[in-house]
Every structure is written in C-alpha cells, then in structure tokens.
Protein backbone atom coordinates (compact mmCIF):
# COMPACT_ATOMS: atom_id res chain seq x y z
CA UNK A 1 31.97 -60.31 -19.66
CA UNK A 2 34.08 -59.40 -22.65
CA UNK A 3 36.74 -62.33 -22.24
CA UNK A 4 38.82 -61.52 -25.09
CA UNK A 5 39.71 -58.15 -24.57
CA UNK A 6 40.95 -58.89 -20.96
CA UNK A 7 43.05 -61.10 -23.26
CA UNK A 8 43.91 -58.23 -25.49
CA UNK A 9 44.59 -55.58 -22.55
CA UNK A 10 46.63 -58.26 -21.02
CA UNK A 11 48.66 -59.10 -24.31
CA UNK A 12 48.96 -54.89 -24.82
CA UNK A 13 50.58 -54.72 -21.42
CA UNK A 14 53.25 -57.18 -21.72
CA UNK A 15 53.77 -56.00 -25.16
CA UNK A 16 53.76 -51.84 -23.37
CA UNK A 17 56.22 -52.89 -20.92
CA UNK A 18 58.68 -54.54 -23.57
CA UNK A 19 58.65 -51.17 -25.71
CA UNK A 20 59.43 -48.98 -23.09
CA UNK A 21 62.62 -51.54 -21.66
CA UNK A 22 63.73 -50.62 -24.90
CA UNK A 23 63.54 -47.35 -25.00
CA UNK A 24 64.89 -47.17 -21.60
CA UNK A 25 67.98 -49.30 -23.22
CA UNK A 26 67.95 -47.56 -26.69
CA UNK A 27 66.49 -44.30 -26.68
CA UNK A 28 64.51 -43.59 -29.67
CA UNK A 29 61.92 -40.92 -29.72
CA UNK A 30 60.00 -43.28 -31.80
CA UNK A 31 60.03 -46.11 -28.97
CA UNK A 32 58.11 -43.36 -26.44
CA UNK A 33 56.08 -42.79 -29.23
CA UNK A 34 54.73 -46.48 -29.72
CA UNK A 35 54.54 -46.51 -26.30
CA UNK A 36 52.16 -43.70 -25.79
CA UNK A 37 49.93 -45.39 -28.43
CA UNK A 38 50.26 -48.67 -27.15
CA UNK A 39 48.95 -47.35 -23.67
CA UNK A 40 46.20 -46.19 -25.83
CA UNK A 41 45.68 -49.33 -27.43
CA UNK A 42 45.56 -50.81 -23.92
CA UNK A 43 42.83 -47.96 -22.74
CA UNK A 44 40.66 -48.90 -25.56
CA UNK A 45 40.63 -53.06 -24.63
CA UNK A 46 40.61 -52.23 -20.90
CA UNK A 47 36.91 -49.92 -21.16
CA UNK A 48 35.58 -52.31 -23.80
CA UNK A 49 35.96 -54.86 -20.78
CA UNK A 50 34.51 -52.07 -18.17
CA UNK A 51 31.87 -51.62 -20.71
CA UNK A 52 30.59 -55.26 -21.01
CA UNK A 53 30.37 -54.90 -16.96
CA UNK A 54 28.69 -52.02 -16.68
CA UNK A 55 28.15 -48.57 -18.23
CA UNK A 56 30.53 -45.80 -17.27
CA UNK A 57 30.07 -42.52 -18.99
CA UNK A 58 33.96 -41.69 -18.02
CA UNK A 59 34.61 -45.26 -19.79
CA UNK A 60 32.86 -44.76 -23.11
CA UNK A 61 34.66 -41.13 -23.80
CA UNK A 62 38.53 -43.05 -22.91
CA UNK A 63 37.28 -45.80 -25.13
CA UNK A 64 36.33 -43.42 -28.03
CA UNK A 65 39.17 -40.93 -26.99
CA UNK A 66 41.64 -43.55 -26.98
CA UNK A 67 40.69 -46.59 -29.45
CA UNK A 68 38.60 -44.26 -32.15
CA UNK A 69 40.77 -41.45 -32.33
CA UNK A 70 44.29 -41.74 -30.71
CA UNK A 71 46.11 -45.27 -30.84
CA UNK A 72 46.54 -45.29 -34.58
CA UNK A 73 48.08 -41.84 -34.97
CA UNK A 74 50.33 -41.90 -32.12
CA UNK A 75 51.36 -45.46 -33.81
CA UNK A 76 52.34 -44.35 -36.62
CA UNK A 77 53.96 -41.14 -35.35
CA UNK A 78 56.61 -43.58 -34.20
CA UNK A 79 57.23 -44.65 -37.14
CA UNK A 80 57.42 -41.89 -38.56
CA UNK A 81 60.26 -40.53 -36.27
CA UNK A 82 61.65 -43.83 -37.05
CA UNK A 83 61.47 -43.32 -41.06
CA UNK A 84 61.74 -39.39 -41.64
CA UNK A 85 65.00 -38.07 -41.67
CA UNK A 86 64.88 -34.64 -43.06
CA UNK A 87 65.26 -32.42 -39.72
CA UNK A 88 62.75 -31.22 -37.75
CA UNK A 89 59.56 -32.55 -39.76
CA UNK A 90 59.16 -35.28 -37.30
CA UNK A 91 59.32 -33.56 -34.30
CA UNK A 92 56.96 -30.72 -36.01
CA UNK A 93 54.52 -33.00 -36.47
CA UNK A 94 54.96 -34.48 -33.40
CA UNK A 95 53.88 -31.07 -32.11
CA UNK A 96 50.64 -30.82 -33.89
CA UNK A 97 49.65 -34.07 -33.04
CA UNK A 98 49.92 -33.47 -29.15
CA UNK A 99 47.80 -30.12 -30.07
CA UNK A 100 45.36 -32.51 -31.75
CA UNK A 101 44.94 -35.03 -29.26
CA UNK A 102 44.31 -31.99 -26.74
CA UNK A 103 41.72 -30.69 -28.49
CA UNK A 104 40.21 -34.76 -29.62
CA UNK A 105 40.23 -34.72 -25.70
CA UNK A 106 38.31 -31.57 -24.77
CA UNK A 107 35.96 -32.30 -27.84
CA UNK A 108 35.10 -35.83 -26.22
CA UNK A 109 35.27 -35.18 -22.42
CA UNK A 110 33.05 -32.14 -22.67
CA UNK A 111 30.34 -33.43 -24.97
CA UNK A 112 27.23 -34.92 -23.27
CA UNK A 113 25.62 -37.93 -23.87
CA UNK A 114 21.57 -38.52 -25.39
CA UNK A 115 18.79 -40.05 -23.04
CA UNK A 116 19.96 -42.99 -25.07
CA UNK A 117 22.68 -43.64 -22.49
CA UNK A 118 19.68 -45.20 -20.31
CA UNK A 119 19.39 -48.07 -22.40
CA UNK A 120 22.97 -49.12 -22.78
CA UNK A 121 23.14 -52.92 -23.27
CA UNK A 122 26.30 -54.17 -22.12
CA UNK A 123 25.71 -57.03 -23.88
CA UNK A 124 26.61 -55.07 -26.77
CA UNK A 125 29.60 -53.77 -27.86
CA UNK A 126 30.07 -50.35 -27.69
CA UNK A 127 31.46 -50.15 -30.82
CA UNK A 128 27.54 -51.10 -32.07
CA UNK A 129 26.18 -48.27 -29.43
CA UNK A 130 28.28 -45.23 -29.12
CA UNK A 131 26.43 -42.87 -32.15
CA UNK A 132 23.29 -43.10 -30.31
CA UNK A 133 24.75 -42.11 -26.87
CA UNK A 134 27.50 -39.80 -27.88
CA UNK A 135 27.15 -36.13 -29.06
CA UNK A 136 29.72 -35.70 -31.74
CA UNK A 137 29.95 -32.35 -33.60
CA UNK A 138 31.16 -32.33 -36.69
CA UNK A 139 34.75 -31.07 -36.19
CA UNK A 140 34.96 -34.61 -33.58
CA UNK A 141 33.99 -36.36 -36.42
CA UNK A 142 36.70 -34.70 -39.17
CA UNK A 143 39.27 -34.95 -36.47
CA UNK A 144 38.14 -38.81 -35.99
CA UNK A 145 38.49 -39.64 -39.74
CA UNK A 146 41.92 -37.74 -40.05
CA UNK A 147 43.76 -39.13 -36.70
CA UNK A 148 42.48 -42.56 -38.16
CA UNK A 149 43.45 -41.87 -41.55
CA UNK A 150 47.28 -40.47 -40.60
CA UNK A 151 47.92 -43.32 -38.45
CA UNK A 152 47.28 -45.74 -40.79
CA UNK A 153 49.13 -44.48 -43.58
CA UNK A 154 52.61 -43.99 -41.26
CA UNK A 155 52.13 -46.64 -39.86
CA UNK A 156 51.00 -49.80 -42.38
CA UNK A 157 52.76 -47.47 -44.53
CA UNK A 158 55.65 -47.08 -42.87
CA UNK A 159 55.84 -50.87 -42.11
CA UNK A 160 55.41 -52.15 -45.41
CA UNK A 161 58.33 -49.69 -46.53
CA UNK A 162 60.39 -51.00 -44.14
CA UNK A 163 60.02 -54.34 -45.10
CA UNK A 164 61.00 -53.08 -48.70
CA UNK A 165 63.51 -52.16 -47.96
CA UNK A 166 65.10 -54.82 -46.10
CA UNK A 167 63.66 -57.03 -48.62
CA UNK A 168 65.06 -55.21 -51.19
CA UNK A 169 68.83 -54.96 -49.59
CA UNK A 170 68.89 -58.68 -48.55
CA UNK A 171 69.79 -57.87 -45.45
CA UNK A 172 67.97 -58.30 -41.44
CA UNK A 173 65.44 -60.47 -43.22
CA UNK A 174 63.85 -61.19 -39.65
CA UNK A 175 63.42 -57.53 -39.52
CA UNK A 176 61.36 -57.62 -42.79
CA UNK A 177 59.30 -60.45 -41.37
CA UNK A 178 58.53 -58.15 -38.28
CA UNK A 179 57.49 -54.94 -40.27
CA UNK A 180 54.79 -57.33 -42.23
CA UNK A 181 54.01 -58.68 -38.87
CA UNK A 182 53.25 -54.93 -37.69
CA UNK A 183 51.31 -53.92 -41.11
CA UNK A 184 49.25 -56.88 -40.76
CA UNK A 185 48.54 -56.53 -37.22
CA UNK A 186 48.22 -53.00 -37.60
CA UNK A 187 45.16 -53.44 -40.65
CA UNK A 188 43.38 -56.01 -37.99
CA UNK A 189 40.95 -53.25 -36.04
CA UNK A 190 40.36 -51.35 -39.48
CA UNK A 191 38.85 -55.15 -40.59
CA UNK A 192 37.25 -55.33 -37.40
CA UNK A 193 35.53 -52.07 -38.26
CA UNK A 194 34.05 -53.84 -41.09
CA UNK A 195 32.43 -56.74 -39.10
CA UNK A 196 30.72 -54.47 -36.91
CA UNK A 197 28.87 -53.08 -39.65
CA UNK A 198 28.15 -56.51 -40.89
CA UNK A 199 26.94 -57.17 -38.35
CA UNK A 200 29.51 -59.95 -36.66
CA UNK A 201 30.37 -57.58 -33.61
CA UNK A 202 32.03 -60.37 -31.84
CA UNK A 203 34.69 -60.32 -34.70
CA UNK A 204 35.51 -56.87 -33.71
CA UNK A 205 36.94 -57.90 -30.05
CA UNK A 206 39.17 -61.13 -32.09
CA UNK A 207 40.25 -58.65 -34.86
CA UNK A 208 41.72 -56.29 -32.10
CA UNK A 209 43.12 -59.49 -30.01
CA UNK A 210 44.73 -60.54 -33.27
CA UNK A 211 45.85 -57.47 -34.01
CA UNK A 212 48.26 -56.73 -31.07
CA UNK A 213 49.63 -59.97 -31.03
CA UNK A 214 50.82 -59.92 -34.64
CA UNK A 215 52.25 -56.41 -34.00
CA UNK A 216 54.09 -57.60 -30.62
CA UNK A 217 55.33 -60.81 -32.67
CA UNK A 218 56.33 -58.61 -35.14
CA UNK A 219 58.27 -55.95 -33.10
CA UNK A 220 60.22 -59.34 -31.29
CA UNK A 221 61.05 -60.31 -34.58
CA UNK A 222 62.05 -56.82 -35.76
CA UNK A 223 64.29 -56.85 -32.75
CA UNK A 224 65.69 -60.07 -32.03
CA UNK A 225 69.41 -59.96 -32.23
CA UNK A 226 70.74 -62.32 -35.21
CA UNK A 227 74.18 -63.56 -35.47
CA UNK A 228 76.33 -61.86 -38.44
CA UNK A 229 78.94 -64.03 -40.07
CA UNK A 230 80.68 -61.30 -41.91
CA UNK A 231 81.97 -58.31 -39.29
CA UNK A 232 81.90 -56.07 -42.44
CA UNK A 233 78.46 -56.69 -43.12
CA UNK A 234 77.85 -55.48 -39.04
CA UNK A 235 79.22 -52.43 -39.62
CA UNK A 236 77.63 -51.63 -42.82
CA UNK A 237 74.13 -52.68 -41.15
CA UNK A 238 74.41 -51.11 -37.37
C-alpha cells in the first residue's frame, strides 16, 4: 500500500477544508478556485492509493483527469483572479478553462484502455504505467501539456510575483514567506516528474507529499493575521 499518499490525501484535506472556511469568511473567487484544484490535488493522491490496492479502470482516468491535467491549472487560475485586475480577463478565462476541463474529461472518460491493462502491477506506480494502458489521442496529449504548462506559469508565477512584491514594498513580509512557500511547493510534482523518469518512482509519491505541505504552510503563513504598530500603515495595507 502506497503509505505516503494516504499521508498526502490526508494533508490535502485538512489543507481543502481550511481554503474553503475562508472563502466562506472572505469571499474571493480565487479561494473557490484553489479549492476546486485542491479537491483535484486530493483526487489525484486518493487513486494513487486505490491504485497501489488494486486496479480500477474508473481510478486511473480520475487520477490522470485530475493529477495530469487539472490540479495545476485550476491552481493557478486562482491566482490569477487573485493577481489580474483588468476587468473581465479573469473571469474570461475562467470560462475557457471550465470548457477545457469538459472536454480533458470526455477525452479521458471515453477513451479505452490496451490489453495492457491485464498486467497492471500495483506495485508500480501508475505514474510508471499509464502510456501503456491508456489510449491518448493526440489532442489529450496537447491539452495535457497546455493545462500543465498554464498552471504552472500563474501559479509559481504568480507566487513568486507576489512575493516581489511584498518584498519589494517592505511590507506583510510573512506574506512573502508564504508565496515562496506556495512556488516551492507548487514546483515539487513537476520535480517528481523527473524522478519517475529516472527511474526513482518512489520519489514521485514524497515530491507530491512535500509539495502540499509547503503550499498549506505557505497559504497559513500568507494568512496569518500580524499585529500592525502603525494604524496608518493598516489602512494603507488592507
């Protein structure tokens, strides 16, 4: 059994729940947003455990739907609702991405698997297994690499601007702590990526364990109230 992601579904949960308290205190289209990718994250940990159980055809396409395709972008569409300010391009794109993920969805759920499936070792992560049982066509695949590449522009992007920022105004330093938190966390399954390939496929299940906790430690930080000693300096920073 994959013991580490349990730890990593478990860790995404707590981490779920405390986003959406806050968006239930704060609002934020940006809070649903990192919600709805975090619940993604969450899908992707939760079938990797299902997966080194037993194989489930239904499991492998949420774990490719949701971990290959879906968590980054919807990640860093949060951000960028967070970050863009120029009217309606956030909420555009917003719009094509939930087109998008419809279509990532169909594309996935409707494809069949190869004899191949037969022989799934659960031993193996699925990660290592998932070209030789999975039909992709070739729009799958473009739609793979682009989802992958958007979310990890807004949102290591987005993070590392942030922090900038902050950094740059001398101002909410924990704040600028959190966002390098996020970017760091959020560059942890893109490493783990790399292991696979390599070889090391048990790295892949630390990198994504990692990953989320950096990112929750850095959204705590991000969002911890701090005490201001000048009111002024409250206003100017609210």
């Amino acid at each position: 059994m994959n013991y580490i992601s349990i730890f990593s579904t478990i860790v995404t949960a707590i981490f779920t729940v405390a986003v959406f308290n806050r968006y239930r205190q704060r609002k934020g289209t940006h809070l649903l947003l990192w919600g709805i990718g975090l619940i993604f994250y969450g899908l992707g940990t939760l079938t990797e455990v299902i997966l080194s159980i037993t194989f489930s055809e239904f499991a492998l396409k949420v774990w490719y739907l949701s971990g290959a395709m879906l968590t980054a972008a919807w990640l860093g569409q949060g951000t960028v609702h967070l970050l863009v300010r120029k009217r309606g391009v956030a909420s555009t794109l917003t719009i094509i991405l939930v087109i998008v993920s419809v279509v990532a969805a169909i594309l996935v759920f409707f494809a069949p698997l190869t004899p191949a499936a037969a022989d799934y070792n659960t031993s193996l992560p699925a990660s290592e297994q998932y070209k030789e049982i999975m039909t992709r066509n070739s729009l799958t695949i473009v739609l793979t690499i682009l989802l992958n590449i958007y979310g990890t522009i807004t949102l290591v992007g987005g993070a590392i601007y942030s922090a900038y920022l902050f950094w740059r105004k001398k101002v909410l330093l924990n704040r600028m702590v959190g966002n390098i938190l996020i970017a760091a966390g959020a560059m942890m399954p893109a490493i783990g990526g790399t292991f696979v390939q390599a070889g090391l496929v048990d790295w892949l299940y630390l990198s994504e364990f990692i990953g989320v906790i950096l990112m929750y430690a850095g959204f705590m930080q991000a969002t911890a109230q701090q005490p201001v000693a000048n009111p002024r300096a409250a206003v100017l920073t609210s």
